[in-house]
PDB file of N, CA and C in Angstrom:
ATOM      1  N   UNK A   1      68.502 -41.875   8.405  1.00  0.00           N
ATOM      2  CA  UNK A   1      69.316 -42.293   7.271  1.00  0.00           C
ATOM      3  C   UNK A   1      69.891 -41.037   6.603  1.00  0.00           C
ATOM      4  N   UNK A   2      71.206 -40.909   5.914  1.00  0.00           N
ATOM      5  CA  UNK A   2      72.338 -40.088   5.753  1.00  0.00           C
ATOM      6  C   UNK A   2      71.299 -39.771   4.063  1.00  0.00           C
ATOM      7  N   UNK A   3      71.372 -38.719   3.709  1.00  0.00           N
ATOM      8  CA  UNK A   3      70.318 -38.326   2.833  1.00  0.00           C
ATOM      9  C   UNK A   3      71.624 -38.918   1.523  1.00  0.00           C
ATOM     10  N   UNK A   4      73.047 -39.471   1.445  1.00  0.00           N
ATOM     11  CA  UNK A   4      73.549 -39.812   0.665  1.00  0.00           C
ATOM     12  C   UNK A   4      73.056 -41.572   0.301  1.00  0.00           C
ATOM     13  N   UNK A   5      72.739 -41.859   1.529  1.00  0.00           N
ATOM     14  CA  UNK A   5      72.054 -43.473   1.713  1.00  0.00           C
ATOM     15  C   UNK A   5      71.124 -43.414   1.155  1.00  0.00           C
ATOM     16  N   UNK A   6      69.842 -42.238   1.619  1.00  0.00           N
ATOM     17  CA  UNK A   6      68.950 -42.349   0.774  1.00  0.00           C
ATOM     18  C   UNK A   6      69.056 -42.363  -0.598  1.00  0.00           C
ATOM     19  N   UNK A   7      69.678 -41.833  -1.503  1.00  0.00           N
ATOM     20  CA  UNK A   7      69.709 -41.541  -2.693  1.00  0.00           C
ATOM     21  C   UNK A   7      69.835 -43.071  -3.246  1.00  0.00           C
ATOM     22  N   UNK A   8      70.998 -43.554  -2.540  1.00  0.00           N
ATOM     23  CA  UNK A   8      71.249 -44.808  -3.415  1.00  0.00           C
ATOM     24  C   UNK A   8      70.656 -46.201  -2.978  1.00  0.00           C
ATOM     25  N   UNK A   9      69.678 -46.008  -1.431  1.00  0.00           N
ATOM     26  CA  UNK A   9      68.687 -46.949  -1.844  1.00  0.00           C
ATOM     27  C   UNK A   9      67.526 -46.742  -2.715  1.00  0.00           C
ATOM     28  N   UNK A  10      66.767 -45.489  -2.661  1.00  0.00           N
ATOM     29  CA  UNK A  10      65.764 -45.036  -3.761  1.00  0.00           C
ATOM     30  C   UNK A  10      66.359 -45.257  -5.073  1.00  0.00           C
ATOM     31  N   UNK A  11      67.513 -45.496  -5.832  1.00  0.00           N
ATOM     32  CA  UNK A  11      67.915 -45.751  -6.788  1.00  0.00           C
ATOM     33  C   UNK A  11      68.147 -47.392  -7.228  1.00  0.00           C
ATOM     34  N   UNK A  12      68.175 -47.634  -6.278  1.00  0.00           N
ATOM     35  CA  UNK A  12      68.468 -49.355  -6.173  1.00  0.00           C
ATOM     36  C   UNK A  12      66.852 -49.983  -6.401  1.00  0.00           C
ATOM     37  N   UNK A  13      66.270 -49.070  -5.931  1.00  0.00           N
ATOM     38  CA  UNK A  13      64.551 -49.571  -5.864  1.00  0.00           C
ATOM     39  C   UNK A  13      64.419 -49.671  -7.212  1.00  0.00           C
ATOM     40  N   UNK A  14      64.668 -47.936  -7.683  1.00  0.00           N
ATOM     41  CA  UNK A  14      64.114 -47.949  -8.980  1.00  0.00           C
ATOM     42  C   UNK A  14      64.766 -49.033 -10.493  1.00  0.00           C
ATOM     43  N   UNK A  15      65.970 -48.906  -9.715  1.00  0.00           N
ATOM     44  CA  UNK A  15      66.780 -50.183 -10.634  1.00  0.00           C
ATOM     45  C   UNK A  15      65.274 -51.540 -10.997  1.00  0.00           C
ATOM     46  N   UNK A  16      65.523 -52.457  -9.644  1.00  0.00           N
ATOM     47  CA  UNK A  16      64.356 -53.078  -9.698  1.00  0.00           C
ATOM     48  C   UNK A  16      63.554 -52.955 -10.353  1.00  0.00           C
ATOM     49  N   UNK A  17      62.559 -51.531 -10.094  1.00  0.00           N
ATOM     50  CA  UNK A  17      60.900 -51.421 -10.896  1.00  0.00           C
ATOM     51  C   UNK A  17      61.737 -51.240 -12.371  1.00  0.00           C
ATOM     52  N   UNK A  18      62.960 -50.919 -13.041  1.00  0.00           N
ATOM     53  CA  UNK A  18      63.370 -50.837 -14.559  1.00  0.00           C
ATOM     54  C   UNK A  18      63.238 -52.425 -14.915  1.00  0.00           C
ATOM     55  N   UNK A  19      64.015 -53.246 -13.967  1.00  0.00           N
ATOM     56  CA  UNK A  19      64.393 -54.600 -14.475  1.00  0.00           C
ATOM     57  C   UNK A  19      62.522 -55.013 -14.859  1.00  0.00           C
ATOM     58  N   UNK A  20      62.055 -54.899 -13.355  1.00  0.00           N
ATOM     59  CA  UNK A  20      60.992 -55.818 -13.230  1.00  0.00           C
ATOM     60  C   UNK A  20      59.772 -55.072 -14.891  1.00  0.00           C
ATOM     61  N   UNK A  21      60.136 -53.810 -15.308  1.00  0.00           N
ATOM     62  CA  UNK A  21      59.033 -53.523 -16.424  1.00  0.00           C
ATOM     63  C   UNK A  21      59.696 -53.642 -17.785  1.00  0.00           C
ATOM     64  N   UNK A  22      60.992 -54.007 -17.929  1.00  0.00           N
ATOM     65  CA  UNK A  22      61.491 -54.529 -19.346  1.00  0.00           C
ATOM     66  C   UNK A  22      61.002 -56.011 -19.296  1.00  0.00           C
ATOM     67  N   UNK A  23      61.187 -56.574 -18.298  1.00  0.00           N
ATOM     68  CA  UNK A  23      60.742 -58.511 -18.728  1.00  0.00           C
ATOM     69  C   UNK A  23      59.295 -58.002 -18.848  1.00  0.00           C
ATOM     70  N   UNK A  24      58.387 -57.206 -18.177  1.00  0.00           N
ATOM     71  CA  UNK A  24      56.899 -57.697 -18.988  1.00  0.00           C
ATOM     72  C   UNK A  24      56.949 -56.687 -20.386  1.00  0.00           C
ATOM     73  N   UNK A  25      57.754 -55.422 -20.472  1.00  0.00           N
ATOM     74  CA  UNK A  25      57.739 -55.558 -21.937  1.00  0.00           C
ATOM     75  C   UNK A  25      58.008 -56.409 -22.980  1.00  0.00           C
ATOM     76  N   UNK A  26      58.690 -57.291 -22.248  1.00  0.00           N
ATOM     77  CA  UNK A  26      59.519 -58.810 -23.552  1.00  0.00           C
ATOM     78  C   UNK A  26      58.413 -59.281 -23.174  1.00  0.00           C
ATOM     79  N   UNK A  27      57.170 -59.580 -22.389  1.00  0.00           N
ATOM     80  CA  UNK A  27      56.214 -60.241 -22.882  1.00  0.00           C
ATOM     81  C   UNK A  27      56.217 -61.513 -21.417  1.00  0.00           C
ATOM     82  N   UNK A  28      56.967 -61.453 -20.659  1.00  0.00           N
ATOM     83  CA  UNK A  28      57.256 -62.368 -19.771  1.00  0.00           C
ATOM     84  C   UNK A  28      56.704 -61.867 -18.621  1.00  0.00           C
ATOM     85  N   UNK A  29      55.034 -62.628 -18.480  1.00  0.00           N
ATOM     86  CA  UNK A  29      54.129 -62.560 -17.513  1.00  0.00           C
ATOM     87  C   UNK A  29      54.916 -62.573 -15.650  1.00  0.00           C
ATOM     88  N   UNK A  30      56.083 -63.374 -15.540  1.00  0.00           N
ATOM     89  CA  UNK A  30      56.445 -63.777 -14.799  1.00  0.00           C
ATOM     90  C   UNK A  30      57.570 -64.254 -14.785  1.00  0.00           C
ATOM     91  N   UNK A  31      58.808 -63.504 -13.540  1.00  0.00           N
ATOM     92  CA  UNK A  31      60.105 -63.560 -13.472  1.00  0.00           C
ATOM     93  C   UNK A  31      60.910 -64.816 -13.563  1.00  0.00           C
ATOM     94  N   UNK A  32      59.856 -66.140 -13.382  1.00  0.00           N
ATOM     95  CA  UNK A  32      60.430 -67.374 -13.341  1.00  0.00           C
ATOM     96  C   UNK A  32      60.763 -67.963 -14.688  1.00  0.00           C
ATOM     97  N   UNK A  33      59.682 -67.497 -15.939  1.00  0.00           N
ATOM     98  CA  UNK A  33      59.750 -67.964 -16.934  1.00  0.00           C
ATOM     99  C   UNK A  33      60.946 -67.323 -17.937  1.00  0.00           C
ATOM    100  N   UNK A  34      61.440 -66.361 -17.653  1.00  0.00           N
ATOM    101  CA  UNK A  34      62.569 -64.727 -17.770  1.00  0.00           C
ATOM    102  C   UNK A  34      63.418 -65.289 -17.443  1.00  0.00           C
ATOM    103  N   UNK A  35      63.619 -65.837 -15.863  1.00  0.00           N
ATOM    104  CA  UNK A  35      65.091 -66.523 -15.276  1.00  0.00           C
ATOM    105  C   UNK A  35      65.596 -67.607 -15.787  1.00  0.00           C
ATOM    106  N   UNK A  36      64.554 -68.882 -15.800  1.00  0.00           N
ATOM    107  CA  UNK A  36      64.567 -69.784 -16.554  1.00  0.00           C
ATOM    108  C   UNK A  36      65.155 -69.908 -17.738  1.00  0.00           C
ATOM    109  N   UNK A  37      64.305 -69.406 -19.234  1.00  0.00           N
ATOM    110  CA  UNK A  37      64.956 -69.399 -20.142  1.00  0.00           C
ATOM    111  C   UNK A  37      66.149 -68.321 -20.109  1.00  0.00           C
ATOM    112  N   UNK A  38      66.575 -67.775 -19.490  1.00  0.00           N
ATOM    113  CA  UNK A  38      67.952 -67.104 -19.951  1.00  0.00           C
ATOM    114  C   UNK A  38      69.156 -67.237 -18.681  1.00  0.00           C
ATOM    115  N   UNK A  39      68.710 -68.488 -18.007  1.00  0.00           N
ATOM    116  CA  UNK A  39      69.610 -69.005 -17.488  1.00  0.00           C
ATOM    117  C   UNK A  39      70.321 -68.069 -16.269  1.00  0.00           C
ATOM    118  N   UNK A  40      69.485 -67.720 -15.506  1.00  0.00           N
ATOM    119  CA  UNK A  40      69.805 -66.800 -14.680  1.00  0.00           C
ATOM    120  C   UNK A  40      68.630 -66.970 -12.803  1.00  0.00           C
ATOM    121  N   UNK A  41      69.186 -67.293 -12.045  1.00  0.00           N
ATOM    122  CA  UNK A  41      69.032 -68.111 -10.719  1.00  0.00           C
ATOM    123  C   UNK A  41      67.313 -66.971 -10.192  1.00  0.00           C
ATOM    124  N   UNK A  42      66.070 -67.941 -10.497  1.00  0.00           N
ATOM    125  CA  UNK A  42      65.146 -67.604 -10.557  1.00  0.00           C
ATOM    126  C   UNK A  42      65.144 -66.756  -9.422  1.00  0.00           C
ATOM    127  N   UNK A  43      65.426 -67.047  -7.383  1.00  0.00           N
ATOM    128  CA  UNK A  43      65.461 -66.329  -6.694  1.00  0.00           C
ATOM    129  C   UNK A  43      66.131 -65.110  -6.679  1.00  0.00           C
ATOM    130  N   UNK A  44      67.340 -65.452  -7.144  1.00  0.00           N
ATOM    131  CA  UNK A  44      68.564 -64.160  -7.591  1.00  0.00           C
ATOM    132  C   UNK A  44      67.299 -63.017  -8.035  1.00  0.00           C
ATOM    133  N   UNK A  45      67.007 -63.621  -9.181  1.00  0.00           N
ATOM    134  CA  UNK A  45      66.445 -62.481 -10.305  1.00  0.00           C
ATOM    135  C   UNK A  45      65.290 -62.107  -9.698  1.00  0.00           C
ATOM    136  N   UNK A  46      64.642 -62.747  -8.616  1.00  0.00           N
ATOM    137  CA  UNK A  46      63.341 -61.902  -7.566  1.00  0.00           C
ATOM    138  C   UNK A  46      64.170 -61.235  -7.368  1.00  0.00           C
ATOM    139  N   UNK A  47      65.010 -61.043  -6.622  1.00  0.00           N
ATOM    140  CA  UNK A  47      65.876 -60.469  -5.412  1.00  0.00           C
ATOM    141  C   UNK A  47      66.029 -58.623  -6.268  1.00  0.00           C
ATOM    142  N   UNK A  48      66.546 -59.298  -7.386  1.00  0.00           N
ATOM    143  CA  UNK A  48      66.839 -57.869  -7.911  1.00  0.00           C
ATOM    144  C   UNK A  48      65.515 -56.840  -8.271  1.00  0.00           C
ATOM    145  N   UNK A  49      64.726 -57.897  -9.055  1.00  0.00           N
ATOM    146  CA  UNK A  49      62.881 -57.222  -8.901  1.00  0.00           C
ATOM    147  C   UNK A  49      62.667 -56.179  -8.488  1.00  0.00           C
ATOM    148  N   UNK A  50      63.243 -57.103  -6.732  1.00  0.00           N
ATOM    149  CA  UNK A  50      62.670 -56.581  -5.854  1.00  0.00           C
ATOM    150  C   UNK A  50      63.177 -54.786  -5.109  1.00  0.00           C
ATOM    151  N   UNK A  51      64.155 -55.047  -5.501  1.00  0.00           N
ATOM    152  CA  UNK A  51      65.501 -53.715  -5.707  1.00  0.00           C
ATOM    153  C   UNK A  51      66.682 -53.679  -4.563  1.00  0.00           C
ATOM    154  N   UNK A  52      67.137 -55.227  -4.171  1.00  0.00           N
ATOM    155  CA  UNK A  52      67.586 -55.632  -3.634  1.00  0.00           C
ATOM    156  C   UNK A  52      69.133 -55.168  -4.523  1.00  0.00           C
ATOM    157  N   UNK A  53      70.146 -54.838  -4.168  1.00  0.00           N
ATOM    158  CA  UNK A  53      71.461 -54.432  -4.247  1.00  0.00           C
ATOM    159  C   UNK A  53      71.964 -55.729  -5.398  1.00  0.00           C
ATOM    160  N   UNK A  54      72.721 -55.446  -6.579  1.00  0.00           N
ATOM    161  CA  UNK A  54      73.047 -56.160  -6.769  1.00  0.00           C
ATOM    162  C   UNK A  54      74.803 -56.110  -7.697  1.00  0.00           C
ATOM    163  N   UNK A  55      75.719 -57.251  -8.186  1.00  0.00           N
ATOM    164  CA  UNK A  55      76.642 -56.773  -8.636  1.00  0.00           C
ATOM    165  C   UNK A  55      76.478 -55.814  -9.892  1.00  0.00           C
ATOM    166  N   UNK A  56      77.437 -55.328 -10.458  1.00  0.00           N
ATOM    167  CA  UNK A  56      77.248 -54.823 -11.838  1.00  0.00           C
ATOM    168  C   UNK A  56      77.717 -55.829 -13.013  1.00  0.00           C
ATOM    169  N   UNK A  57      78.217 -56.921 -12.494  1.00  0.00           N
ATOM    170  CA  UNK A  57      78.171 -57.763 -13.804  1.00  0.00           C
ATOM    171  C   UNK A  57      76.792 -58.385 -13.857  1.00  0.00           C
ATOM    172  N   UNK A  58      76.343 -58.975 -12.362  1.00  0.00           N
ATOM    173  CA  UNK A  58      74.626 -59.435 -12.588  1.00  0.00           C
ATOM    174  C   UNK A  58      74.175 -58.552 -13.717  1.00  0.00           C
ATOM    175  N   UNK A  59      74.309 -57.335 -13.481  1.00  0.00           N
ATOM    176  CA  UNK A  59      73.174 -56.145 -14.222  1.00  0.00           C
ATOM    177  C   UNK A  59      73.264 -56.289 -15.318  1.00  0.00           C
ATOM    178  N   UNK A  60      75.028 -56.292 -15.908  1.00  0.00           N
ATOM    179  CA  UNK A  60      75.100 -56.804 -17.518  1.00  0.00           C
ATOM    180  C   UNK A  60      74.765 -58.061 -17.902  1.00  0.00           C
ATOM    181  N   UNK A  61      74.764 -58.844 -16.957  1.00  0.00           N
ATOM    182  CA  UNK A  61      74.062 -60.709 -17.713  1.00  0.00           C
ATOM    183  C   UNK A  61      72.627 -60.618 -17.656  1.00  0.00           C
ATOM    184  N   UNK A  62      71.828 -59.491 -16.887  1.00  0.00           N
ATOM    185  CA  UNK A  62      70.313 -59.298 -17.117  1.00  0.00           C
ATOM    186  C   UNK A  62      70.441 -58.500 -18.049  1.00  0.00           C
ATOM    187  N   UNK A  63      70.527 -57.312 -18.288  1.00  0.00           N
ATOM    188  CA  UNK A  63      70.947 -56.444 -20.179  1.00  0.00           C
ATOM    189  C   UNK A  63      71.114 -57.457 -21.141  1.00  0.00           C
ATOM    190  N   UNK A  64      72.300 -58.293 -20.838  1.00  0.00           N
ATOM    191  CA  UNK A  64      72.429 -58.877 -22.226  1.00  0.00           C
ATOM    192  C   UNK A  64      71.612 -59.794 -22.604  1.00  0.00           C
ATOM    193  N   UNK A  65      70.540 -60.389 -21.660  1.00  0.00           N
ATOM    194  CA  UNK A  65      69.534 -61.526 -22.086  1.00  0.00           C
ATOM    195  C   UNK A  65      68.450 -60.657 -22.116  1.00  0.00           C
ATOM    196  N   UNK A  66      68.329 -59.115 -22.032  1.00  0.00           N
ATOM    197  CA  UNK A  66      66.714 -58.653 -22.157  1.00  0.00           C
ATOM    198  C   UNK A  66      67.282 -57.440 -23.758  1.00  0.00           C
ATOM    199  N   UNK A  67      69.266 -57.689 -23.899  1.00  0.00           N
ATOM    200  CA  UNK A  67      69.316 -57.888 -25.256  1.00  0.00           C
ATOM    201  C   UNK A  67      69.157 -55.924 -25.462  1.00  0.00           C
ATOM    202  N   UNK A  68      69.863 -55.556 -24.003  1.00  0.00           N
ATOM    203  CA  UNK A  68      69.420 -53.830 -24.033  1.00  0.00           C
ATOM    204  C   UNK A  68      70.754 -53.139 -23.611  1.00  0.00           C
ATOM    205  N   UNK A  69      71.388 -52.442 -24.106  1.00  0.00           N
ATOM    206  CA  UNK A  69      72.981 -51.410 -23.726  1.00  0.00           C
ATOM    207  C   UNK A  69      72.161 -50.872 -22.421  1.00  0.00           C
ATOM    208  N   UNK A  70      73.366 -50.548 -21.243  1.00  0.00           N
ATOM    209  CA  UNK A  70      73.189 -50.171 -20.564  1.00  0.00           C
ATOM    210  C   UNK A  70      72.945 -48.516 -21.015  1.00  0.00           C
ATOM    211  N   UNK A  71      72.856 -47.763 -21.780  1.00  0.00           N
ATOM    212  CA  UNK A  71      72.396 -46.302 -21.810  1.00  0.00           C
ATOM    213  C   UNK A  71      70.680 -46.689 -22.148  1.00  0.00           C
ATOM    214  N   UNK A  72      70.803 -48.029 -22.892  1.00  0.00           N
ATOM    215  CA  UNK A  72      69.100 -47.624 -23.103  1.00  0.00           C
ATOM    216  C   UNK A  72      68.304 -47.821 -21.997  1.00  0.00           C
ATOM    217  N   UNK A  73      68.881 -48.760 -20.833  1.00  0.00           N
ATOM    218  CA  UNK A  73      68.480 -49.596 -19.703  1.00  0.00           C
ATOM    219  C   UNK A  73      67.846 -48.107 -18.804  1.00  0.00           C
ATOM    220  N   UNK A  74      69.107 -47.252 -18.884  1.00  0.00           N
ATOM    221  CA  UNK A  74      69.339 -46.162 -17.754  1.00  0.00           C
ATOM    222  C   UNK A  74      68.466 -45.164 -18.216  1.00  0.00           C
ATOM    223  N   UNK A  75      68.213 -45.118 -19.546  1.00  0.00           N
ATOM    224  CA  UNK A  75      67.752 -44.122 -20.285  1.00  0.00           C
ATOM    225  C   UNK A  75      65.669 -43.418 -19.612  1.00  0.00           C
ATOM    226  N   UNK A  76      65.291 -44.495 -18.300  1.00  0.00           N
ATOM    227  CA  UNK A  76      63.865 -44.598 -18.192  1.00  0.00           C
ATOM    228  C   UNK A  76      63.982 -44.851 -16.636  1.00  0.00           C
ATOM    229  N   UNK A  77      63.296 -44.199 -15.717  1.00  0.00           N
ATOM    230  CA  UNK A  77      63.222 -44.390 -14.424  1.00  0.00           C
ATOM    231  C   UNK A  77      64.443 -44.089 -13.883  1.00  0.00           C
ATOM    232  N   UNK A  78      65.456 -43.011 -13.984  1.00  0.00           N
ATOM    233  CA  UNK A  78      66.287 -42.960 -13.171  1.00  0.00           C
ATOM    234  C   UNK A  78      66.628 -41.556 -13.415  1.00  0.00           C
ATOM    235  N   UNK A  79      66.687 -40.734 -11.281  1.00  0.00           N
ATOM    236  CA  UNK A  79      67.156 -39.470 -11.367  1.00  0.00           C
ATOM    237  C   UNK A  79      68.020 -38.900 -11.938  1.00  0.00           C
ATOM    238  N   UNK A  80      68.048 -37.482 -12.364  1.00  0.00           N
ATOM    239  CA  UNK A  80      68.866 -37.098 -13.539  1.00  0.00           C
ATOM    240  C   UNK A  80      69.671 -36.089 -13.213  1.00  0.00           C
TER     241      UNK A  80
END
């Protein structure tokens, strides 16, 4: 793998582990109960968890229901 690939799947991961540790900071034991109330496609929102590639508007309709600007989002787990 092209060490430029690498970069931006290791970044895509870490995307994921950001998403997946703001919902248990909001207190949400579990991604279903997160997707659910904020109206957002429970598998979808594994998918991203998981650090599966996703659009950049997805990213802003998960921000705006965990209610966070994307500088504060970026601001934790990501190379600098």
């Amino acid at each position: 793998m092209a060490k430029q690939e690498e970069y931006v799947q290791k970044e895509i991961e870490n995307l994921g582990k950001r998403i997946r540790a703001v919902r248990k900071e909001l207190g949400y034991g579990n991604l279903d109960s997160f997707a659910y109330e904020n109206d957002i496609h429970r598998a979808q929102f594994g998918r991203y968890e998981q650090g599966e590639d996703m659009r950049f508007s997805s990213l802003l309709k998960v921000l705006k229901a965990m209610d966070m600007s994307l500088a504060d989002f970026f601001s934790e787990g990501f190379s600098k």
